[in-house]
PDB file of N, CA and C in Angstrom:
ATOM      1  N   UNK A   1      18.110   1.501 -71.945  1.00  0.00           N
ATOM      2  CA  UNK A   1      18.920   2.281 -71.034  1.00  0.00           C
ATOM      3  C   UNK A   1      18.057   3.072 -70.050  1.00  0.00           C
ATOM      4  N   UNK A   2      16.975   3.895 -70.561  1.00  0.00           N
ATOM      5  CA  UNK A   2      15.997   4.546 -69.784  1.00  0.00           C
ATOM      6  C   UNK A   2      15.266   3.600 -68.638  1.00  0.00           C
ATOM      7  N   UNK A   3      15.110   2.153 -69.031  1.00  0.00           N
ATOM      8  CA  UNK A   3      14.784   1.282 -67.592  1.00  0.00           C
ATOM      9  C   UNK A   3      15.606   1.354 -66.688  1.00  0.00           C
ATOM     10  N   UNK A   4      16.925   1.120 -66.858  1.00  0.00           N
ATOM     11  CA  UNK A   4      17.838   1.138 -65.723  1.00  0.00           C
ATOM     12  C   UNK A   4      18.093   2.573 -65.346  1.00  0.00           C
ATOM     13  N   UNK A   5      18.238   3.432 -65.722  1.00  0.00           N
ATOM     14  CA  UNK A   5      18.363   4.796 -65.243  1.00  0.00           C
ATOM     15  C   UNK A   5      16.786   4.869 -64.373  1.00  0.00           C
ATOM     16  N   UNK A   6      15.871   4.462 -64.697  1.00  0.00           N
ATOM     17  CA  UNK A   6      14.999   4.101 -63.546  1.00  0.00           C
ATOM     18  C   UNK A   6      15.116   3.719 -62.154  1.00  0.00           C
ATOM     19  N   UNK A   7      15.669   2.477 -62.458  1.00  0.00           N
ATOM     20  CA  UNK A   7      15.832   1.480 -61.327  1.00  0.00           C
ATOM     21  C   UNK A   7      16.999   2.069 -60.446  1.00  0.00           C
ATOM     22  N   UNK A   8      18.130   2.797 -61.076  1.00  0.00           N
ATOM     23  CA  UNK A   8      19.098   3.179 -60.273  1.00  0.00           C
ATOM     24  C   UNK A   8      17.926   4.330 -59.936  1.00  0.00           C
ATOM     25  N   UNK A   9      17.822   5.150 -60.426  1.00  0.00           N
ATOM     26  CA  UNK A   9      17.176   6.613 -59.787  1.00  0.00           C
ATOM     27  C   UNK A   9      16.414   6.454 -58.763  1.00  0.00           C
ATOM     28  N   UNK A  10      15.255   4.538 -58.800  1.00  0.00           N
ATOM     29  CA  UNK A  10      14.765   4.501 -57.112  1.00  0.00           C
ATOM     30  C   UNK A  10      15.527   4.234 -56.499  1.00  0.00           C
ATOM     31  N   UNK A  11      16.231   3.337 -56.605  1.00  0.00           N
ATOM     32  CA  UNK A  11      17.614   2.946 -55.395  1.00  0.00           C
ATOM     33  C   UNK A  11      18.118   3.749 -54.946  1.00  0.00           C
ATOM     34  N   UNK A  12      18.465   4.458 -55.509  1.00  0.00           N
ATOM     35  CA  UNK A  12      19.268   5.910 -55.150  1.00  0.00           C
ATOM     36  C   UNK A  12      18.147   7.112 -53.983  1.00  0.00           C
ATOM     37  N   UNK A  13      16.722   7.082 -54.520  1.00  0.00           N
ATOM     38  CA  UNK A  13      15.774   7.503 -53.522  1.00  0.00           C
ATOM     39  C   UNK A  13      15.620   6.889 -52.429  1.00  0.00           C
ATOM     40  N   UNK A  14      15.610   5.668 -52.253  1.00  0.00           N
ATOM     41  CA  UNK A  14      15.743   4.923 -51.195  1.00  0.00           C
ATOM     42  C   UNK A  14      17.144   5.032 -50.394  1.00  0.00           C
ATOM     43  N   UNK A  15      18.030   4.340 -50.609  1.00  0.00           N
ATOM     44  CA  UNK A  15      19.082   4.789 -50.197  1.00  0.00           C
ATOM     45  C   UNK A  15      19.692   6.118 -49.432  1.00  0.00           C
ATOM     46  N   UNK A  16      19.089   7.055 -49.882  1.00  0.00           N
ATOM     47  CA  UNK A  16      18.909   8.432 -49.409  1.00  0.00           C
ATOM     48  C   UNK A  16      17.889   8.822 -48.531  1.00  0.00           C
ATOM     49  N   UNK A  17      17.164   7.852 -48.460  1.00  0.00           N
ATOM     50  CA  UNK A  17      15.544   8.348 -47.929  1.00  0.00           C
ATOM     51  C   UNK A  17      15.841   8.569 -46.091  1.00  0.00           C
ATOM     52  N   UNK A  18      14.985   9.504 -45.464  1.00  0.00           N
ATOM     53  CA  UNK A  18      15.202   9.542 -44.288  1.00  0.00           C
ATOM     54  C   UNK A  18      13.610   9.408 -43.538  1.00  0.00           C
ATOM     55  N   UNK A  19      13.494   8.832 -42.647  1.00  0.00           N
ATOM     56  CA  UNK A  19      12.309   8.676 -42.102  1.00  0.00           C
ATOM     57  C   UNK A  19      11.493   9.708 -41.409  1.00  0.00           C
ATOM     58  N   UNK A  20      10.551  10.073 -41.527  1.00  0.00           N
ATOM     59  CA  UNK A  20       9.575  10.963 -41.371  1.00  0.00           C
ATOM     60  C   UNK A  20       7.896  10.632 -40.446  1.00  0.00           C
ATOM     61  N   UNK A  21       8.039  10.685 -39.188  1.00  0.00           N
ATOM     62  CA  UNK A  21       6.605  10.573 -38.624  1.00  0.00           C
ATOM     63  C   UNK A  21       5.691  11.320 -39.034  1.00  0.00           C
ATOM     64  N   UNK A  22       4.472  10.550 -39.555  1.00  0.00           N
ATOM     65  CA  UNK A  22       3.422  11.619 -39.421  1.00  0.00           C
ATOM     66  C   UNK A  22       2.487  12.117 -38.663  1.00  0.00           C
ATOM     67  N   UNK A  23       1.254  12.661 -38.924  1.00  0.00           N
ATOM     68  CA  UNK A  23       0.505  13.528 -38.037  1.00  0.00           C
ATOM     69  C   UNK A  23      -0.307  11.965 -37.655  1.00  0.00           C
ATOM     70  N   UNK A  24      -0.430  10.886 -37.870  1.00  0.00           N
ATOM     71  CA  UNK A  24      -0.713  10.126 -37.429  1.00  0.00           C
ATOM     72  C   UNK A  24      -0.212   8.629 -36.768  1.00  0.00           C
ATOM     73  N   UNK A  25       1.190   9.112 -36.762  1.00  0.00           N
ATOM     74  CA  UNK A  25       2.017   8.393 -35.610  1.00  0.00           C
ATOM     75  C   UNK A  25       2.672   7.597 -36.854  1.00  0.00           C
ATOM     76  N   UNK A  26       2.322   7.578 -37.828  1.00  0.00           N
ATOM     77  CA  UNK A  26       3.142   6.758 -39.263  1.00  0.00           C
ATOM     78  C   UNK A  26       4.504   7.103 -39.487  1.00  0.00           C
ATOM     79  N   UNK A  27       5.016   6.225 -39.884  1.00  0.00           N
ATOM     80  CA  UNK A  27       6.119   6.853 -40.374  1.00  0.00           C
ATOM     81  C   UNK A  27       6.242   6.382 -41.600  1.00  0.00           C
ATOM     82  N   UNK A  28       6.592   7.419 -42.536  1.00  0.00           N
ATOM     83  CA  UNK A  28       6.953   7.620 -44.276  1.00  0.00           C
ATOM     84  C   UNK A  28       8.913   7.568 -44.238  1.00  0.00           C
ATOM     85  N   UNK A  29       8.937   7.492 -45.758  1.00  0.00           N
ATOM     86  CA  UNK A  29      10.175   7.522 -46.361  1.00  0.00           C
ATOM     87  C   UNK A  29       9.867   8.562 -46.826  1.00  0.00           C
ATOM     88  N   UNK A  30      11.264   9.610 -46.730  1.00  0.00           N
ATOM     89  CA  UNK A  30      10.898  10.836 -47.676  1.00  0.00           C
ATOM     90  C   UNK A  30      13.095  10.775 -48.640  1.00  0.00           C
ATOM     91  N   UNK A  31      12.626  11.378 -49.464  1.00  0.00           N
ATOM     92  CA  UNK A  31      13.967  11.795 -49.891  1.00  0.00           C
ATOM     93  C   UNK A  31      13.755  13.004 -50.615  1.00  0.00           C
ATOM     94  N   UNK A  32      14.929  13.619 -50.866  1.00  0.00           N
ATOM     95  CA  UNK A  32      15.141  14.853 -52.085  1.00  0.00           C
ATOM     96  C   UNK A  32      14.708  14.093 -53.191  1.00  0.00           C
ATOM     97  N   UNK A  33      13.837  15.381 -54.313  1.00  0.00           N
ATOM     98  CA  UNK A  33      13.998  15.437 -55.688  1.00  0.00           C
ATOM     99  C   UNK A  33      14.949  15.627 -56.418  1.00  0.00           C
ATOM    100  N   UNK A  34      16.226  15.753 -56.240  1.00  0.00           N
ATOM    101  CA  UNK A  34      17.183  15.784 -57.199  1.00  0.00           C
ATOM    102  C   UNK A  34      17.718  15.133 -58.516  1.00  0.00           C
ATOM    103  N   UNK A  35      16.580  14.754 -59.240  1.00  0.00           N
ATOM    104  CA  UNK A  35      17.461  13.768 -59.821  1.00  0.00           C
ATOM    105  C   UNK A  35      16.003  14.733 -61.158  1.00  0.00           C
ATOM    106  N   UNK A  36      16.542  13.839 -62.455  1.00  0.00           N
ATOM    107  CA  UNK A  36      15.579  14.286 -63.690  1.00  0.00           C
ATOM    108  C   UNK A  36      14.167  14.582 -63.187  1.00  0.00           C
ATOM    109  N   UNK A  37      12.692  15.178 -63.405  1.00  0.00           N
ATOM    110  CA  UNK A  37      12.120  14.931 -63.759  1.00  0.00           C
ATOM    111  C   UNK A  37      11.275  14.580 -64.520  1.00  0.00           C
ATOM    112  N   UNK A  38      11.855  13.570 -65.560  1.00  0.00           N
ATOM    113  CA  UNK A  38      10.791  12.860 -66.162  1.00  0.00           C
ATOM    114  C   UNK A  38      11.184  11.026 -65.813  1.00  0.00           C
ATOM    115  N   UNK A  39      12.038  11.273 -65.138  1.00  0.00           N
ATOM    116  CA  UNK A  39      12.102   9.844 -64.276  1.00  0.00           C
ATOM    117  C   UNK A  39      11.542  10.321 -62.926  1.00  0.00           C
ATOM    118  N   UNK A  40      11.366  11.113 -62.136  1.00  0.00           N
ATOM    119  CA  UNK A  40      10.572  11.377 -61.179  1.00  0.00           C
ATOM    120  C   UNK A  40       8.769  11.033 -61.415  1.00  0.00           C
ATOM    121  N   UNK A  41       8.382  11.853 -62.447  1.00  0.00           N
ATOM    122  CA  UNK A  41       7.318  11.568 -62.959  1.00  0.00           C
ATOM    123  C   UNK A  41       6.915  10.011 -63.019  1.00  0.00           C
ATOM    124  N   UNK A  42       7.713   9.232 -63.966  1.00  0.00           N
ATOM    125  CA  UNK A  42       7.646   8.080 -64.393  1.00  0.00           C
ATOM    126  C   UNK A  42       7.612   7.317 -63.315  1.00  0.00           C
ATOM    127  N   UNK A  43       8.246   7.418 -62.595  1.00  0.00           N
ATOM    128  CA  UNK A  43       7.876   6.824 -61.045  1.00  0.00           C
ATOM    129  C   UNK A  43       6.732   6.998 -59.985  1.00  0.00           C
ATOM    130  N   UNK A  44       6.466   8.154 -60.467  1.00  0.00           N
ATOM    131  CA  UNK A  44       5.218   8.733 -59.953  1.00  0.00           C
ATOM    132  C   UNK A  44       3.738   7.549 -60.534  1.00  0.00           C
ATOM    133  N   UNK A  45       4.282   7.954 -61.749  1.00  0.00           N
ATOM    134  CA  UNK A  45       3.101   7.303 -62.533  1.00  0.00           C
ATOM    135  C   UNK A  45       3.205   5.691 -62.575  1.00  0.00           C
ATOM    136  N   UNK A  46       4.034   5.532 -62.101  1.00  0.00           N
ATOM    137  CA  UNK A  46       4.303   3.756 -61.635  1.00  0.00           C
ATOM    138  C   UNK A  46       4.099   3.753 -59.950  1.00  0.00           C
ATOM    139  N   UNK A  47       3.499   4.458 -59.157  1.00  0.00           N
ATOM    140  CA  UNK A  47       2.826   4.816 -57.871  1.00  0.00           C
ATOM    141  C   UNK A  47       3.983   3.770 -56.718  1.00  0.00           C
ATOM    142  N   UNK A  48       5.221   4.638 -57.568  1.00  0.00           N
ATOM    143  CA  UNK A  48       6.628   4.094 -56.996  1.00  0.00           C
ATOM    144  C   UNK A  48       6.852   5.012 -55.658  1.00  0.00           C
ATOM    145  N   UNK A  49       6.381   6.306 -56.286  1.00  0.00           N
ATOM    146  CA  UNK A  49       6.263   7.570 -55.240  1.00  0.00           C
ATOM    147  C   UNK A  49       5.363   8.793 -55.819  1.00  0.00           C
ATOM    148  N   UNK A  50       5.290   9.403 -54.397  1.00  0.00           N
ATOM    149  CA  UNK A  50       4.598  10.664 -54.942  1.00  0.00           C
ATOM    150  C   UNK A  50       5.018  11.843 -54.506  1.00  0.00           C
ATOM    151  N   UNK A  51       4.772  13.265 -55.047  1.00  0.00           N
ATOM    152  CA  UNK A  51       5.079  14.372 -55.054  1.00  0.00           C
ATOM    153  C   UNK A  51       4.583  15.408 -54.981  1.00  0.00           C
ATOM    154  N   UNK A  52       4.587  16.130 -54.706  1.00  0.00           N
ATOM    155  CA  UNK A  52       4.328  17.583 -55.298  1.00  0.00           C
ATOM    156  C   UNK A  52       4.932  18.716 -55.483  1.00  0.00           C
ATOM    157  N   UNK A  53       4.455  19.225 -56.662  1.00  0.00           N
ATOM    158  CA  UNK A  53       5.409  19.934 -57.457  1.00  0.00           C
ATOM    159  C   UNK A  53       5.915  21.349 -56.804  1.00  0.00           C
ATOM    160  N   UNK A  54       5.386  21.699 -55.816  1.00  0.00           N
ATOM    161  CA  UNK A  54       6.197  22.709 -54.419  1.00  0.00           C
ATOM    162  C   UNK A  54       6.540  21.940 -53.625  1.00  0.00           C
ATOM    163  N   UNK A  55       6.855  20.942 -53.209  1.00  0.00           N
ATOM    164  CA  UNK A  55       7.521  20.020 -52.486  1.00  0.00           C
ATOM    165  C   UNK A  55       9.233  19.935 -53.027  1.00  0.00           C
ATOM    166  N   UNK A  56      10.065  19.941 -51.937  1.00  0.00           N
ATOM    167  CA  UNK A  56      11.535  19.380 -52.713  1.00  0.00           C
ATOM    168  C   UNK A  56      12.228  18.270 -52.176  1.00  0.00           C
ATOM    169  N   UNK A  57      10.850  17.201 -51.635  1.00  0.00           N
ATOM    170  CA  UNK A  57      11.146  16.148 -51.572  1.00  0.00           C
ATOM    171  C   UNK A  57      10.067  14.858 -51.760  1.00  0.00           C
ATOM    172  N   UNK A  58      10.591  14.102 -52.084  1.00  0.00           N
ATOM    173  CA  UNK A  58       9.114  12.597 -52.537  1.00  0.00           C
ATOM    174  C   UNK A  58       9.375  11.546 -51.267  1.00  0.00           C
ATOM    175  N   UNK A  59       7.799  11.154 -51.107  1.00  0.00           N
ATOM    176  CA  UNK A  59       7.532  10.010 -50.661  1.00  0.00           C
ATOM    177  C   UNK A  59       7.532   8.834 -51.469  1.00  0.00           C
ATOM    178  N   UNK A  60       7.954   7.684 -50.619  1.00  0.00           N
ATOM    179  CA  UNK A  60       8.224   6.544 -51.657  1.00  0.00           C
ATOM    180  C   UNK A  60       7.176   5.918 -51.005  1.00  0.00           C
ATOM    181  N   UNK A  61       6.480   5.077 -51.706  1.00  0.00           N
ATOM    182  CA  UNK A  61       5.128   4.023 -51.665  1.00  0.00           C
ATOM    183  C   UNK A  61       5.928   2.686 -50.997  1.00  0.00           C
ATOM    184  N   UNK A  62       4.619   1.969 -50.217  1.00  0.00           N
ATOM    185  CA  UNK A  62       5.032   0.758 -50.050  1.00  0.00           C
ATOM    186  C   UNK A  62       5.882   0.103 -51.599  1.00  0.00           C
ATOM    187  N   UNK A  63       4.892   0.120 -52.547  1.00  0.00           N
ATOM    188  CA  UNK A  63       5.431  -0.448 -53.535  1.00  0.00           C
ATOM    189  C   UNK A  63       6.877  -0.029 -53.964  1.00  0.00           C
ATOM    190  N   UNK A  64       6.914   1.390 -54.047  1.00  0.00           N
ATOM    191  CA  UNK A  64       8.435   1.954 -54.293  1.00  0.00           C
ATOM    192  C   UNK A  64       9.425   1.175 -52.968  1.00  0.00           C
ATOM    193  N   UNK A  65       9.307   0.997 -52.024  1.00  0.00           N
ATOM    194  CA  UNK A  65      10.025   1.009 -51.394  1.00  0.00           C
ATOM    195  C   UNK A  65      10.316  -1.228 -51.502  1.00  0.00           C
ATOM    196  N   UNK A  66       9.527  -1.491 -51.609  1.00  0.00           N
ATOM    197  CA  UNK A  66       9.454  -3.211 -52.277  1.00  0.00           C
ATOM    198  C   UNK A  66      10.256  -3.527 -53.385  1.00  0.00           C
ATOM    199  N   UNK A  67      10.161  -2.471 -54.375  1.00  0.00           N
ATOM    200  CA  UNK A  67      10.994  -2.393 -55.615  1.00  0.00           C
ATOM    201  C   UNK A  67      12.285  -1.977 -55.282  1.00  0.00           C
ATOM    202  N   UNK A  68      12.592  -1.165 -54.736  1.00  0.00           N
ATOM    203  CA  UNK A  68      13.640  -1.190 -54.349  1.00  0.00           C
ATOM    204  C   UNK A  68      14.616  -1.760 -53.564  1.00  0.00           C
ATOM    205  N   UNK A  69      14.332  -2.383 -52.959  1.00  0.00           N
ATOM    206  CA  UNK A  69      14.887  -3.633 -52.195  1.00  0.00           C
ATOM    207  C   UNK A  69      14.788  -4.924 -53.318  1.00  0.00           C
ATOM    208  N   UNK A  70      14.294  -4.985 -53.606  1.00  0.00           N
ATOM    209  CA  UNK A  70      14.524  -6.321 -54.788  1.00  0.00           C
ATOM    210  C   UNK A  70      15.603  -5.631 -55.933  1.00  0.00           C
ATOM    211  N   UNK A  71      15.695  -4.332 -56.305  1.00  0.00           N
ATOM    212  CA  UNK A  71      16.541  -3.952 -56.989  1.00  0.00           C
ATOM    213  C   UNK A  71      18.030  -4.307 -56.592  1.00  0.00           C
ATOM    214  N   UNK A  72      18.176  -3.539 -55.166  1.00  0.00           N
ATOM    215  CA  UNK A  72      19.599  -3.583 -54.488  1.00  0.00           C
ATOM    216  C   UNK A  72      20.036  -4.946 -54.539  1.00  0.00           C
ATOM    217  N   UNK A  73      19.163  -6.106 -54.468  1.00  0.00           N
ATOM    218  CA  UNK A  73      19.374  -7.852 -54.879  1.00  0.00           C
ATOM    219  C   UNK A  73      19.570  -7.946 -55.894  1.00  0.00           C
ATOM    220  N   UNK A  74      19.301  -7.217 -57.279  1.00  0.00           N
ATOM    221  CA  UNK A  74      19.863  -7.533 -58.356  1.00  0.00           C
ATOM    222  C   UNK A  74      20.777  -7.021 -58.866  1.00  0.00           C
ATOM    223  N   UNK A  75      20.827  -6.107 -58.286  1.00  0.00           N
ATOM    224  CA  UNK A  75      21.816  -5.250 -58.686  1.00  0.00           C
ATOM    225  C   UNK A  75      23.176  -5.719 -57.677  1.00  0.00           C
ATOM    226  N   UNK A  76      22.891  -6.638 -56.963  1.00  0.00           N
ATOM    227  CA  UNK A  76      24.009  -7.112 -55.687  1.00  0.00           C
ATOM    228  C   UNK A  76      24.534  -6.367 -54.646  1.00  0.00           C
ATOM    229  N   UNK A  77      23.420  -4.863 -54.168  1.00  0.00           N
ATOM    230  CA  UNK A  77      23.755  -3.770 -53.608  1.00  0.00           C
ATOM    231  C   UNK A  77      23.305  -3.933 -52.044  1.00  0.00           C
ATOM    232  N   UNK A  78      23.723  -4.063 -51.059  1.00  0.00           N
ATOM    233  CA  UNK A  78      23.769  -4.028 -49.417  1.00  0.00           C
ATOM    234  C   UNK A  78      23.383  -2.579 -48.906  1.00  0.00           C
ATOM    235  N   UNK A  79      22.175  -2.675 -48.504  1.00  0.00           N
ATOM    236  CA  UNK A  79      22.282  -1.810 -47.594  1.00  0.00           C
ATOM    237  C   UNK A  79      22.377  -1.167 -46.010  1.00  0.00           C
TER     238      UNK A  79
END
């Protein structure tokens, strides 16, 4: 059960995520932390996204953001 409460919890970061330029013309995914952290973490530590802990919002990684799009396909979700 704790895998899929995963997989929804990135989808759900993604899904939410709003785009963010940076100081070097990049642009990031950012979303709110709202959700558990120890599925925040766990994602962290799967370099799905990253954080910081005075921050009240995460960046999602190329990889987070790859995973999540293959999720919304299995999960049969359109975005």
């Amino acid at each position: 059960m704790q895998e899929q409460i995963d997989e929804l919890t990135l989808m759900l970061l993604y899904l939410t995520a709003f785009e963010e330029n940076t100081v070097l013309g990049e642009t990031t995914l950012r979303s709110w932390k709202g959700y558990p952290f120890d599925t925040l973490n766990k994602l962290s530590n799967n370099n799905l996204l990253f954080f910081s802990n005075r921050a009240k919002s995460v960046y999602l990684t190329e990889e987070g953001i790859e995973l999540a799009n293959k999720l919304l396909q299995k999960y049969t979700i359109q975005k």
